[in-house]
Structure formats: C-alpha cells, structure tokens
C-alpha atoms as a PDB file:
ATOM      1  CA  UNK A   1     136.689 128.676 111.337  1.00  0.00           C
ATOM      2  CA  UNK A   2     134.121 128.337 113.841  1.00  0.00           C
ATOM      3  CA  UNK A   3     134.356 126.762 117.251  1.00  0.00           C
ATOM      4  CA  UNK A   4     131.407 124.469 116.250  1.00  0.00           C
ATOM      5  CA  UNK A   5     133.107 123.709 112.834  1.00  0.00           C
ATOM      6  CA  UNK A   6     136.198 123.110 115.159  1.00  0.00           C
ATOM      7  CA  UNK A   7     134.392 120.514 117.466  1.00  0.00           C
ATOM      8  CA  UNK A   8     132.999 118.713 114.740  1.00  0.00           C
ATOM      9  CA  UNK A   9     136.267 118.512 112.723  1.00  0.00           C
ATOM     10  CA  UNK A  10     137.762 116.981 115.816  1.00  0.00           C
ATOM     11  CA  UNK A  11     134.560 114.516 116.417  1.00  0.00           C
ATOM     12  CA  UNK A  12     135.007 113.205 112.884  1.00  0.00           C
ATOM     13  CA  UNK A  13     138.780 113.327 113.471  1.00  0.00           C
ATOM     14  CA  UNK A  14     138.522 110.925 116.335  1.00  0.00           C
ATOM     15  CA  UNK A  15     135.686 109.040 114.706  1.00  0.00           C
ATOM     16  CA  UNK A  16     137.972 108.314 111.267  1.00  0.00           C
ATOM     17  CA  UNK A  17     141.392 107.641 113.380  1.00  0.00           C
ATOM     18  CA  UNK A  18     139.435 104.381 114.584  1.00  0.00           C
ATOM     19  CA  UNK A  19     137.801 103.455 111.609  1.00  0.00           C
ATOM     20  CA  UNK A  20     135.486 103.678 113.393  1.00  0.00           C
ATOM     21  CA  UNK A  21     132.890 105.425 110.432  1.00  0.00           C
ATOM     22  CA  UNK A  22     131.855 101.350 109.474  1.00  0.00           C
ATOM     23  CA  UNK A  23     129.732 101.661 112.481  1.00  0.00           C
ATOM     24  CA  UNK A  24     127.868 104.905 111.945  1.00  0.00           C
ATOM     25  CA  UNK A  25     125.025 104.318 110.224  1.00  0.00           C
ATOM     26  CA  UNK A  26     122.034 106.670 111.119  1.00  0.00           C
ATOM     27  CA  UNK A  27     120.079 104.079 113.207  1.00  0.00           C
ATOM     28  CA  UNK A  28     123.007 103.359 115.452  1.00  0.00           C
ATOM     29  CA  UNK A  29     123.734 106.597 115.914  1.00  0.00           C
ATOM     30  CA  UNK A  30     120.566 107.877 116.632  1.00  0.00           C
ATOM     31  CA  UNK A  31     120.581 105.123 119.416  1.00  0.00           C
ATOM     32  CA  UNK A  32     123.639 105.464 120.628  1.00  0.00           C
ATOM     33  CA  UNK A  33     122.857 109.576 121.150  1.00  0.00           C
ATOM     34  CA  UNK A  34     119.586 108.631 123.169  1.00  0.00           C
ATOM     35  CA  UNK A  35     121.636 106.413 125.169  1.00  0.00           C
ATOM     36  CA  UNK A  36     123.919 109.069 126.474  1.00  0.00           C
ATOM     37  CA  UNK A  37     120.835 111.775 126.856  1.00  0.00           C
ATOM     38  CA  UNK A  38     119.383 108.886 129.071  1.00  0.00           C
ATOM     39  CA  UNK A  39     123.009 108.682 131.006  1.00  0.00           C
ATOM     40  CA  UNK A  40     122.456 112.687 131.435  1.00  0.00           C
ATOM     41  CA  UNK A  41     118.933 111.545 133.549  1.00  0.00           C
ATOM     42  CA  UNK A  42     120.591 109.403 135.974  1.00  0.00           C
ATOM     43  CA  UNK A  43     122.291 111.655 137.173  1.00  0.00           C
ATOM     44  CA  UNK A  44     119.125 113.475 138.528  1.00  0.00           C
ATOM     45  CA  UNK A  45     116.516 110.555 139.030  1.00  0.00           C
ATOM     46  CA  UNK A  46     115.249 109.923 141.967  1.00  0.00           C
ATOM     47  CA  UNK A  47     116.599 113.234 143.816  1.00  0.00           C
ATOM     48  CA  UNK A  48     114.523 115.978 144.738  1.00  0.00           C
ATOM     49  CA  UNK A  49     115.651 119.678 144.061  1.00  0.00           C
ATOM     50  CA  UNK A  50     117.954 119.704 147.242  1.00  0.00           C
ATOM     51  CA  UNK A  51     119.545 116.698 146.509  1.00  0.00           C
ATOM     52  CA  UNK A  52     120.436 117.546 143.043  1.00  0.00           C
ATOM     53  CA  UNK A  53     121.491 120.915 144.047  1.00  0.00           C
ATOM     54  CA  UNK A  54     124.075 119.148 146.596  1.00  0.00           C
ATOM     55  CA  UNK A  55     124.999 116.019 143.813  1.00  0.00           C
ATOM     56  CA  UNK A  56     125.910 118.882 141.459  1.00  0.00           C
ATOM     57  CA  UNK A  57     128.708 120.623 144.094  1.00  0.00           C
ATOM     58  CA  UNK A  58     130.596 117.049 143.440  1.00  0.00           C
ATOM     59  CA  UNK A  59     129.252 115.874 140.207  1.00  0.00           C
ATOM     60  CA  UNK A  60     129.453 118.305 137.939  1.00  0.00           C
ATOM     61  CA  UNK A  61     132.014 117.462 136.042  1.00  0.00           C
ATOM     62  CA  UNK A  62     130.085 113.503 135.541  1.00  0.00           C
ATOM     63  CA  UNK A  63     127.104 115.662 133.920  1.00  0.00           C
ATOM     64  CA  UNK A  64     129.197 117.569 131.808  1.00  0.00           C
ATOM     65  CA  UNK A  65     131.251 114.212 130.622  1.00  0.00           C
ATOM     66  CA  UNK A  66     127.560 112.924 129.424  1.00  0.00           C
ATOM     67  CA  UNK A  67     126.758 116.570 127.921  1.00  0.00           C
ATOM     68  CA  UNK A  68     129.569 115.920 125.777  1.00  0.00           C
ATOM     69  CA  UNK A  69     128.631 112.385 125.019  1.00  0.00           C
ATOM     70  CA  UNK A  70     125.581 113.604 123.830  1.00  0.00           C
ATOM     71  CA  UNK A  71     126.775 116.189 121.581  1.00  0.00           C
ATOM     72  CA  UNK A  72     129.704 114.342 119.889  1.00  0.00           C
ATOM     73  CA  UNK A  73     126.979 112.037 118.636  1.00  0.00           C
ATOM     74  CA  UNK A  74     124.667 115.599 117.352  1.00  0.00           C
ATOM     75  CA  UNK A  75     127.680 116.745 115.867  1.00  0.00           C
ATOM     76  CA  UNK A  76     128.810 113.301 114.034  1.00  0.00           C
ATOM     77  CA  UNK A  77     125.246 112.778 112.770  1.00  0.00           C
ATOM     78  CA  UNK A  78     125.021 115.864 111.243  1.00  0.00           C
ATOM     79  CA  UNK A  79     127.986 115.946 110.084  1.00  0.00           C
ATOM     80  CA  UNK A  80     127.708 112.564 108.217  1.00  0.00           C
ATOM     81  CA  UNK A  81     123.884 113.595 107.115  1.00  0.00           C
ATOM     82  CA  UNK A  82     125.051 116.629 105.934  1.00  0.00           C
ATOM     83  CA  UNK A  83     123.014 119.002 108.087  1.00  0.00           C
ATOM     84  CA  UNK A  84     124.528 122.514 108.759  1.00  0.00           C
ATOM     85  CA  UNK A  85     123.222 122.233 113.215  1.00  0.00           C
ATOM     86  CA  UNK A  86     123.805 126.009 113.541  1.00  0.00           C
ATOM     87  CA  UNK A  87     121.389 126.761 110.788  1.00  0.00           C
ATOM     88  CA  UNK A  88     119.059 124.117 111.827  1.00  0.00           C
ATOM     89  CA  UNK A  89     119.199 125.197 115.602  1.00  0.00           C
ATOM     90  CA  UNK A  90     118.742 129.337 114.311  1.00  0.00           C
ATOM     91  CA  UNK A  91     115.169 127.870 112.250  1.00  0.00           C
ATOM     92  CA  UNK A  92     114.462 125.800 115.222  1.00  0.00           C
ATOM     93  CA  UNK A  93     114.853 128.734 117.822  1.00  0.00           C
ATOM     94  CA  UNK A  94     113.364 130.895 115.338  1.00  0.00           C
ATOM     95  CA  UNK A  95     110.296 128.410 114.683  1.00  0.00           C
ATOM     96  CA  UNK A  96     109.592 128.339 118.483  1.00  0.00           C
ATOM     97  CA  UNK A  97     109.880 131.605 119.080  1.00  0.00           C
ATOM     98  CA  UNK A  98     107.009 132.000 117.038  1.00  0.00           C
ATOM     99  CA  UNK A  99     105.148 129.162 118.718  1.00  0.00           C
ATOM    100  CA  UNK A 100     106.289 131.068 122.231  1.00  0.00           C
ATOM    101  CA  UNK A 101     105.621 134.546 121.818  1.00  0.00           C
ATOM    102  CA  UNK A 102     106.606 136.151 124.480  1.00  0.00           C
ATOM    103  CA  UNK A 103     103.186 138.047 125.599  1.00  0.00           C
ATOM    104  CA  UNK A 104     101.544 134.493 125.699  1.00  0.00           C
ATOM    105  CA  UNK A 105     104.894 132.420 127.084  1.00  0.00           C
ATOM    106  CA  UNK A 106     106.624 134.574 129.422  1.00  0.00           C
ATOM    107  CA  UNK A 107     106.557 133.047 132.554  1.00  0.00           C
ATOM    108  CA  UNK A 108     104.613 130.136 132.038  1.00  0.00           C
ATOM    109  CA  UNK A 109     105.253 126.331 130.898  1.00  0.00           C
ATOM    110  CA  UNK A 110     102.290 125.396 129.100  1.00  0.00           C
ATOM    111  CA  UNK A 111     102.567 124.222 125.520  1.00  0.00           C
ATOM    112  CA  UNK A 112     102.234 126.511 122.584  1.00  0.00           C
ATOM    113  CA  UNK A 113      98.993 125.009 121.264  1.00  0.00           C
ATOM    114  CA  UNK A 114      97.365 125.411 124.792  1.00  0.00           C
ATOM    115  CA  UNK A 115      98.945 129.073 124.906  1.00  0.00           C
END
C-alpha cells in the first residue's frame, strides 16, 4: 500500500469515526481547504525575508500543522470525488513541464505564455 493511500485511508478513517462525512459536500470542502491554505499565509504576511527566516527557527512546526490542514482536506476531496491525486499531480507536473521547458524556464519566473 502506498504511503499516500495510507494517509488518505487514515483521513477518511478520522473523517467516518465522527460522522462527520454529512458535512462533506464538495462546496464545503473546497472552502474549508482554502481556509487552511489562507492560515498557511499568515504565517508569513507582513514579514520580510529576515523575519520569516527567524519566525521559521520557532514556528515551524505551526506551518507544518496548517500544511497538514491543507492536505487532509486534498486528500478527503479526492478521495470522496473519486480522483486518483498521484495520477492527477504526475499529468499536472507533466502538463507544466511542457508549458516550462527548461531552455525557456530555467532560471526565470515569468509565465509560460510570456516565455
């Protein structure tokens, strides 16, 4: 079994031990995922790169709690819309890497249609 079957086995586990599924329709949970990516920003707003390089010698572990937040709700939303994430995120990378090709993206941040 693999480690990402693993996590979402025990995200749905947790989930279904509450009764929690009632809840989890795909609007709610689409909020409730950009909710915790927004929790994952205040952790850095406001501070410059210094600052968030000396919040992060403390805080880490905060940032990773939200990280987690967020992907408990990727996991249980593609789990319950029966999406397989590791092949979606493989045709995603895949998919950019053609948008990126590496003699036009290397190096630089512009976007692939300005590339």
């Amino acid at each position: 079994m693999s480690d990402l079957k693993k996590l979402t086995d025990a995200v749905v586990s947790f989930r279904d031990a509450r009764d929690w599924k009632q809840f989890h329709n795909p609007k709610d949970c689409s909020i409730s995922l950009a909710l915790e990516a927004s929790e994952v920003l205040e952790h850095f707003q406001w501070k410059s790169e210094e600052e968030i390089e000396e919040y992060l010698k403390n805080s880490k572990s905060e940032v990773a709690d939200e990280l987690a937040d967020v992907l408990y709700w990727v996991l249980l939303m593609s789990n319950d819309l029966n999406i397989d994430i590791y092949k979606a995120f493989m045709e995603k990378l895949e998919a950019n890497d053609k948008k990126y090709p590496l003699s036009k993206s290397k190096g630089r941040h512009t976007k692939y249609n300005k590339l």
